[in-house]
N, C-alpha and C. Protein backbone atom coordinates (compact mmCIF):
# COMPACT_ATOMS: atom_id res chain seq x y z
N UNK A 1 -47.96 258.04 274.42
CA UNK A 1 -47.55 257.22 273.29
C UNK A 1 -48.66 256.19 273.04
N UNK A 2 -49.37 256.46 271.78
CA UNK A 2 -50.48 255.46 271.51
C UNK A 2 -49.80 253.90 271.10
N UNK A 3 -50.09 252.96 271.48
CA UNK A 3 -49.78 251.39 271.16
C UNK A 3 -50.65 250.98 269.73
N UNK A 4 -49.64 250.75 268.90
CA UNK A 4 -50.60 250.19 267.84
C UNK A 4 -50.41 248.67 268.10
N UNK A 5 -51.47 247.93 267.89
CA UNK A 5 -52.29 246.85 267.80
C UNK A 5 -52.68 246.56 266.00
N UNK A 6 -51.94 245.27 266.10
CA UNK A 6 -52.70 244.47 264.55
C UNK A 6 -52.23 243.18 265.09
N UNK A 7 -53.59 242.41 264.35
CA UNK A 7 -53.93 241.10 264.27
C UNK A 7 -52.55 240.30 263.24
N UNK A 8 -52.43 239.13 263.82
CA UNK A 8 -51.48 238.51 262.96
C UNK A 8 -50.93 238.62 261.71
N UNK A 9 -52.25 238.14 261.21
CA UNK A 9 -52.27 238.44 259.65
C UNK A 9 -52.11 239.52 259.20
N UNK A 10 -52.50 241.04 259.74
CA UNK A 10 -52.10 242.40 259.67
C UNK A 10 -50.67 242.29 259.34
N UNK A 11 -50.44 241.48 260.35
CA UNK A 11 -48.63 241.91 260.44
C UNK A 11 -48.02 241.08 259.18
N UNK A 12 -48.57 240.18 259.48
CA UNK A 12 -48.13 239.09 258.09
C UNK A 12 -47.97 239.53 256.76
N UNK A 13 -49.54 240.39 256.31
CA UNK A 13 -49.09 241.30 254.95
C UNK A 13 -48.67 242.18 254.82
N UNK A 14 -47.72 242.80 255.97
CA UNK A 14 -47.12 243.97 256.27
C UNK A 14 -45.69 243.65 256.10
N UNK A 15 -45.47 242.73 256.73
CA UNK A 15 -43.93 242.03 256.79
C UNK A 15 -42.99 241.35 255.51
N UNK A 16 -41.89 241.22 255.46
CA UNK A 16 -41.74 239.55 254.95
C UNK A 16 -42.22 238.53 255.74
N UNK A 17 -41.87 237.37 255.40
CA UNK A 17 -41.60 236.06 256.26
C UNK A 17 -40.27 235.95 257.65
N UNK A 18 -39.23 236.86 256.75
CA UNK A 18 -38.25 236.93 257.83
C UNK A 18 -38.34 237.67 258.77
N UNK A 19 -38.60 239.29 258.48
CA UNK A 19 -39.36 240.19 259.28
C UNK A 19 -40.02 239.62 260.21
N UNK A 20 -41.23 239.05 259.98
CA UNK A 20 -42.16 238.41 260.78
C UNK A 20 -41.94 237.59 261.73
N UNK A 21 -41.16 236.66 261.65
CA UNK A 21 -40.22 235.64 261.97
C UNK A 21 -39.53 236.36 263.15
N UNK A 22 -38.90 237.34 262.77
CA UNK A 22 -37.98 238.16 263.98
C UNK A 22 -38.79 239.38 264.87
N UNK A 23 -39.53 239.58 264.07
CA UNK A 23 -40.18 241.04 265.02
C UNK A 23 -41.22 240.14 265.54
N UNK A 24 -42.54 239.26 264.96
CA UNK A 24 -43.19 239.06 266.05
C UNK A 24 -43.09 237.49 266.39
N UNK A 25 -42.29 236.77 266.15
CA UNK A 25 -41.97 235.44 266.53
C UNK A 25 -40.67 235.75 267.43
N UNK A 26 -40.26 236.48 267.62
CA UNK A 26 -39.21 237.26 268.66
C UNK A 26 -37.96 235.66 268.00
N UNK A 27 -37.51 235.28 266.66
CA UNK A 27 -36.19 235.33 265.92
C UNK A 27 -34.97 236.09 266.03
N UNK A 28 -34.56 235.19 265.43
CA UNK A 28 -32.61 235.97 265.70
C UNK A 28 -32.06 235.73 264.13
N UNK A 29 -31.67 236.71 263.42
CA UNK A 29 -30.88 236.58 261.94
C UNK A 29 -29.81 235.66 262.95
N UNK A 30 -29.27 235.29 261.68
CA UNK A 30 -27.70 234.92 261.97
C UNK A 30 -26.77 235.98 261.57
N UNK A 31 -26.04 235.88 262.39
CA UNK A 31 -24.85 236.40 262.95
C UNK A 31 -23.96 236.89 261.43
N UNK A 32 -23.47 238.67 261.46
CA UNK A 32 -22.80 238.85 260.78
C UNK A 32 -23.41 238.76 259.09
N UNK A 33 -24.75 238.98 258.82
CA UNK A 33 -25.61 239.09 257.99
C UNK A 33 -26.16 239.88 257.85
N UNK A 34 -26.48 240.91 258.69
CA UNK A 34 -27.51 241.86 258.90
C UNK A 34 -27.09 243.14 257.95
N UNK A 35 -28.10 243.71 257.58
CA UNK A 35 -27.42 244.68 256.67
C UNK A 35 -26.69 246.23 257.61
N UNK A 36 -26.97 246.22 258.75
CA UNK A 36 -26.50 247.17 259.57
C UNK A 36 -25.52 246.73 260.78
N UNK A 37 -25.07 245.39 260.59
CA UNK A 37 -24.47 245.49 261.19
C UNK A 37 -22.42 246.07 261.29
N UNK A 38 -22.51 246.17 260.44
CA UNK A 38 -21.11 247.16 259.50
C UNK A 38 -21.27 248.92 259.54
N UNK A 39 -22.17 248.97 259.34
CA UNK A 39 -22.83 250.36 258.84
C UNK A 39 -21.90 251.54 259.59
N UNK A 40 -21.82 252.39 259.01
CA UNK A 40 -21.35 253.30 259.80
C UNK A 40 -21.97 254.94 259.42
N UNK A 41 -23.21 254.81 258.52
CA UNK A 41 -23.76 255.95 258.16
C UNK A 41 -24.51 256.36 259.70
N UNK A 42 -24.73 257.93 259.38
CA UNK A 42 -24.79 258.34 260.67
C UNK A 42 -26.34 258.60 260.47
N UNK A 43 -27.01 258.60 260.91
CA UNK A 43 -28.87 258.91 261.00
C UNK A 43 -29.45 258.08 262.24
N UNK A 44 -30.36 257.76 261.77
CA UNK A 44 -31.64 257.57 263.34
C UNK A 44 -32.24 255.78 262.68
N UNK A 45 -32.29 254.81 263.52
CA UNK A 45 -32.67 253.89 263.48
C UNK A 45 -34.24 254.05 263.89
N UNK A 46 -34.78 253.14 263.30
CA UNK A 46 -36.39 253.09 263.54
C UNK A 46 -37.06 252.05 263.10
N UNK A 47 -37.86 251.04 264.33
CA UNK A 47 -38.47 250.13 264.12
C UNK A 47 -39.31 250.21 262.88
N UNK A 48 -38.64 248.57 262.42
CA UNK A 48 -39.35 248.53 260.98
C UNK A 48 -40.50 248.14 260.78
N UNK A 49 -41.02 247.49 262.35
CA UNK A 49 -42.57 247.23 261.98
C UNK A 49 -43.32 248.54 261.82
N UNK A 50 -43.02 249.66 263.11
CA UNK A 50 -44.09 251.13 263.32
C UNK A 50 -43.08 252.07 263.03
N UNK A 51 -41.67 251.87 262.78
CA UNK A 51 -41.32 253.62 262.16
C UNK A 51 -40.70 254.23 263.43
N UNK A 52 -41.08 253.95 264.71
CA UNK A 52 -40.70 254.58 265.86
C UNK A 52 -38.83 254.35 265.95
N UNK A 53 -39.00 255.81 266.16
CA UNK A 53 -37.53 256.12 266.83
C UNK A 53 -36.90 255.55 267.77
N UNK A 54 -35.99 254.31 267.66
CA UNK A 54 -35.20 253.50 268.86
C UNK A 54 -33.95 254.29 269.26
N UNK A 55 -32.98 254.08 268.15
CA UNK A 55 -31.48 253.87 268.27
C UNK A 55 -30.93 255.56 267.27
N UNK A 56 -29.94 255.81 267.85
CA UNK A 56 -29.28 256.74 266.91
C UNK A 56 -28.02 256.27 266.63
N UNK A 57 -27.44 256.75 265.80
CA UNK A 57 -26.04 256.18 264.95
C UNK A 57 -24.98 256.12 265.70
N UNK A 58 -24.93 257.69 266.41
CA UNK A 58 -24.14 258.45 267.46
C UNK A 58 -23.99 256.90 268.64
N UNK A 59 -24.87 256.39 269.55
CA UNK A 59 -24.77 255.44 270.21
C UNK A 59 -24.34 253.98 269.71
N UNK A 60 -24.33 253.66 268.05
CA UNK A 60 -23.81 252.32 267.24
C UNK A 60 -22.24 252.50 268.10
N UNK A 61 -21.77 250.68 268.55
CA UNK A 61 -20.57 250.80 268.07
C UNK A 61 -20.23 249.75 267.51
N UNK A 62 -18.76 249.29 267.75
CA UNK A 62 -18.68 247.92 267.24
C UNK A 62 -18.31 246.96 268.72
N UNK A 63 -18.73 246.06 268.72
CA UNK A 63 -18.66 245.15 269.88
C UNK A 63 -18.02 243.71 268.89
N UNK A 64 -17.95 243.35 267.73
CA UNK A 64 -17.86 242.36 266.90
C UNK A 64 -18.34 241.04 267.73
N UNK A 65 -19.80 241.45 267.59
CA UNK A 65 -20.68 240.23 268.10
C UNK A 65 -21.20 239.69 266.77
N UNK A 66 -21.87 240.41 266.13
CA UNK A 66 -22.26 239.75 264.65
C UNK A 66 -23.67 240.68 264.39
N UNK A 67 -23.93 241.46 265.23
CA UNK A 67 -25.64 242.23 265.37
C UNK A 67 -24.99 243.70 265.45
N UNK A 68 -25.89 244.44 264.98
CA UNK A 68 -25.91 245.80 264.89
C UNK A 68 -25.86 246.09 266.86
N UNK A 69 -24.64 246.84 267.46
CA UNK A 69 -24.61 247.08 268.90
C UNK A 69 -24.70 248.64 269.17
N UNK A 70 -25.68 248.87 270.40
CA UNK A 70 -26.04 250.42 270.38
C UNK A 70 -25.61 250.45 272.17
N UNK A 71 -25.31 251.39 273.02
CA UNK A 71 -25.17 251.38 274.07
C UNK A 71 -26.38 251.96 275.09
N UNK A 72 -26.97 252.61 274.26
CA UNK A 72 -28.55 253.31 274.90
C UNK A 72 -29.27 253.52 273.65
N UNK A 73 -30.65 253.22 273.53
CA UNK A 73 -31.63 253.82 272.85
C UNK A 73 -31.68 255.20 272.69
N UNK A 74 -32.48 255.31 271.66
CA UNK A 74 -32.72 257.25 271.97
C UNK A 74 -33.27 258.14 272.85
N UNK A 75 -34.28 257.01 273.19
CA UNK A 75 -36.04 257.76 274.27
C UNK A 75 -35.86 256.13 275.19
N UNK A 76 -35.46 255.88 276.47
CA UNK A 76 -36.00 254.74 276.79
C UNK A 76 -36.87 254.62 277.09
N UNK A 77 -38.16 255.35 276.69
CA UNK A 77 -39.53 254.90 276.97
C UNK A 77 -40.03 254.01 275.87
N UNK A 78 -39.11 253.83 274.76
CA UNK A 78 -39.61 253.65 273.31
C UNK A 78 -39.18 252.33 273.38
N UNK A 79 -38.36 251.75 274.12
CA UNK A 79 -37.90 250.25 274.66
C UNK A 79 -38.81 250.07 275.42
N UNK A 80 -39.06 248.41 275.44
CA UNK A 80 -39.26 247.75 276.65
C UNK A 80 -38.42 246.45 276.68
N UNK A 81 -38.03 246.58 278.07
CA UNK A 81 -36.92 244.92 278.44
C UNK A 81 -37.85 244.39 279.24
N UNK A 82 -37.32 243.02 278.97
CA UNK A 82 -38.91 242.01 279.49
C UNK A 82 -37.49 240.17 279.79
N UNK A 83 -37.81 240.18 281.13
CA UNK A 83 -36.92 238.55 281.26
C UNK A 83 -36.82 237.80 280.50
N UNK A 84 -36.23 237.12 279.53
CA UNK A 84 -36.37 236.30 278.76
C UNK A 84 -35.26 235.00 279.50
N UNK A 85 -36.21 233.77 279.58
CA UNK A 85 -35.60 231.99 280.41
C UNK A 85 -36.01 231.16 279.16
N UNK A 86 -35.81 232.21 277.90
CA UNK A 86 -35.64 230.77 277.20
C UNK A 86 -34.01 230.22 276.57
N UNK A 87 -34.07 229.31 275.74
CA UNK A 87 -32.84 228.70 275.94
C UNK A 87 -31.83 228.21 277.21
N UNK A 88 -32.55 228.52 277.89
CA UNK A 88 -31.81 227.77 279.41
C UNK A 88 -31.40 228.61 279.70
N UNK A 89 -31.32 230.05 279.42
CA UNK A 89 -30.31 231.10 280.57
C UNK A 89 -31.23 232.20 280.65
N UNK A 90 -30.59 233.19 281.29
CA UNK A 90 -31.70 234.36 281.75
C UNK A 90 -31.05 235.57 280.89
N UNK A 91 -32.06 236.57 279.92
CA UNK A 91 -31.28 237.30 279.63
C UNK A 91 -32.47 238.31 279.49
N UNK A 92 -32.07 239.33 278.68
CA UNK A 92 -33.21 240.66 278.69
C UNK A 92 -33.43 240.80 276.75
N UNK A 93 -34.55 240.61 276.93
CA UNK A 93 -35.31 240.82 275.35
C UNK A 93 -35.63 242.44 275.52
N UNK A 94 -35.00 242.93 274.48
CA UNK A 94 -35.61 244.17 273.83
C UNK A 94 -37.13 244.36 273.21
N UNK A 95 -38.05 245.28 273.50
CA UNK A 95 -38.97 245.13 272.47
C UNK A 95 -39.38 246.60 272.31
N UNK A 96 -40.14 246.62 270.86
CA UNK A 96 -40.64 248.31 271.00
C UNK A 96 -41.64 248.39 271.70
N UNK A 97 -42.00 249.97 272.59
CA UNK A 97 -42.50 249.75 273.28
C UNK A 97 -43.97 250.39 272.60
N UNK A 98 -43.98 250.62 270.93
CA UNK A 98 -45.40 251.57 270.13
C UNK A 98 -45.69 250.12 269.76
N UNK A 99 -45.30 248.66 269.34
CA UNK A 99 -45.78 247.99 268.49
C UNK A 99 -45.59 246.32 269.11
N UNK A 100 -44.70 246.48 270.07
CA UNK A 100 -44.05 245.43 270.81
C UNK A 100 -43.67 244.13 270.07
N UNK A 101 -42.88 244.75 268.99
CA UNK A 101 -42.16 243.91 268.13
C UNK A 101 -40.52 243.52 268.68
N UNK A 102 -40.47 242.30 268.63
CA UNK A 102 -39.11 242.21 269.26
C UNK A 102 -37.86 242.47 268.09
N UNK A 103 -37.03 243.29 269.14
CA UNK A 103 -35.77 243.55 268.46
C UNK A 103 -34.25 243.28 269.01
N UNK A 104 -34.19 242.81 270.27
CA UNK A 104 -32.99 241.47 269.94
C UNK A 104 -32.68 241.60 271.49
N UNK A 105 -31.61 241.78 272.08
CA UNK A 105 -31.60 241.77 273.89
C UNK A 105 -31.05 242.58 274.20
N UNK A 106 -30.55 243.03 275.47
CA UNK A 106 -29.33 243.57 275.77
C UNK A 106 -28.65 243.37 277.12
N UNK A 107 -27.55 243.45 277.21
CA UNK A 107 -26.25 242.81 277.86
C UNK A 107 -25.41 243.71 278.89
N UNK A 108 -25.61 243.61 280.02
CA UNK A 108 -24.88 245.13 280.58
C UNK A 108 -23.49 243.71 281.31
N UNK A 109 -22.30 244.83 281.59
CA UNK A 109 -21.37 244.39 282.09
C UNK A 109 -20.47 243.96 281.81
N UNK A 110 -20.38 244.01 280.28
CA UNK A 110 -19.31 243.32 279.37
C UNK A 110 -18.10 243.53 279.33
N UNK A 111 -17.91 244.98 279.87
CA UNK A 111 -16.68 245.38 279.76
C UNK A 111 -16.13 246.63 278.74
N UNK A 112 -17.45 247.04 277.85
CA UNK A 112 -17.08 248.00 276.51
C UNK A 112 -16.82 248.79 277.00
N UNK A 113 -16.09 249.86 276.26
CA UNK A 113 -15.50 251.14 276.45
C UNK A 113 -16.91 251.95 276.11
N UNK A 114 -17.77 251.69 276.76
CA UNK A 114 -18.84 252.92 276.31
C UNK A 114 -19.80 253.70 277.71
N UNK A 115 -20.71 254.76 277.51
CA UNK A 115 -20.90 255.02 278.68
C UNK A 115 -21.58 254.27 279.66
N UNK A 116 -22.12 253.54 279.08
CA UNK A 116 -23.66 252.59 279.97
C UNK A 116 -23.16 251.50 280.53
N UNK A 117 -22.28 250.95 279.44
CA UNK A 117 -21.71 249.10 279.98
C UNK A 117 -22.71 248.62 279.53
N UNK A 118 -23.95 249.21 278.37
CA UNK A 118 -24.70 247.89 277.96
C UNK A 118 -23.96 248.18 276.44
N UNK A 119 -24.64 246.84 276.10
CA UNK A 119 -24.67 246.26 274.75
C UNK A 119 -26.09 245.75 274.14
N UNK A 120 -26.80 246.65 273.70
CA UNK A 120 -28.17 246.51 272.91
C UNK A 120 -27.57 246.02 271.79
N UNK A 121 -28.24 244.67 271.67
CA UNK A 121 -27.66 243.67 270.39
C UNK A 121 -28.87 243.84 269.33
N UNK A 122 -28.93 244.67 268.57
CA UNK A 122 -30.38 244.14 268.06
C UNK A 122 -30.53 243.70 266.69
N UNK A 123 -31.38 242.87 266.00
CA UNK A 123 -30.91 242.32 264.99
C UNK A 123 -31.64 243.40 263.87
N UNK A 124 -30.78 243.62 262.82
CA UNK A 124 -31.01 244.13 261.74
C UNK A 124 -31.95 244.47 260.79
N UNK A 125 -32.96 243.09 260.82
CA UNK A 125 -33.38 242.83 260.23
C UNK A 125 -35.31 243.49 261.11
N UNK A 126 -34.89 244.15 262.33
CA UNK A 126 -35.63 244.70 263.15
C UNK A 126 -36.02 246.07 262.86
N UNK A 127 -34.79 246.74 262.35
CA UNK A 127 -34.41 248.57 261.89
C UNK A 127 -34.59 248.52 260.64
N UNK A 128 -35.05 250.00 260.57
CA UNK A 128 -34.80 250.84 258.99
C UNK A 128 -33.68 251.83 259.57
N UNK A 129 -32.96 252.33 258.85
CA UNK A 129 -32.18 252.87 258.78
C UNK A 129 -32.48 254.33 258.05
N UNK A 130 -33.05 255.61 258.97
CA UNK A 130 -33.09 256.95 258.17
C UNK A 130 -31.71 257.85 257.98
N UNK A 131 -31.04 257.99 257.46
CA UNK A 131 -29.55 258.44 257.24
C UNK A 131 -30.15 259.91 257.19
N UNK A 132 -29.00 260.60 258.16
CA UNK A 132 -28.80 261.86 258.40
C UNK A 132 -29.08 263.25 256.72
N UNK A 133 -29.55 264.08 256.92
CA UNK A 133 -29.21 265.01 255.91
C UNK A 133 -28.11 265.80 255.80
């Protein structure tokens, strides 16, 4: 898997402001805004900075946290989780692992009815959304 690499500003005229903000300022939309987080079309999620294949639909559920919730990625090589001690607690940042744009955390132990016991929270505003044929 080749790593693409761009300079700030690359990303900057590539992005919005909000985009940017969340994928490489590692941001959080607010809650219950996101355009996927409702969604229930079935297709393949894919980082919106590089296109790469994260999440499939099949793994979405609803957790009613306020963020689009997946229980496993598609490929976990295409993730990377990395410690995150900011805000005062310890938790796990998601990132891609072609562009290392951040796309939101994830949460094991919660209690969901799903196979993993995680909760990949990731914010919306991270994915494109390719809908099934």
């Amino acid at each position: 898997m080749e790593k693409i690499r761009k300079s700030e500003d690359e990303w900057r005229a590539q992005l919005s402001p909000e985009e940017f903000r969340v994928l490489r300022e590692a941001g959080t939309e607010k809650p219950f805004t996101g355009e996927y987080t409702d969604t229930k079309t079935v297709g393949v999620y894919r980082c919106r900075a590089c296109g790469t294949e994260l999440f499939r639909s099949d793994t979405k559920f609803e957790s009613h946290c306020g963020w689009p919730s997946f229980y496993e990625p598609a490929d976990s090589d295409k993730v990377v989780l990395i410690e995150d001690r900011s805000l005062g607690m310890v938790r796990t940042e998601v990132r891609c692992a072609v562009c290392d744009s951040h796309l939101g955390h994830v949460f094991h132990g919660e209690g969901y009815a799903t196979p993993t016991d995680d909760r990949y929270c990731i914010n919306s505003i991270s994915l494109t959304l390719e809908p099934a044929e």
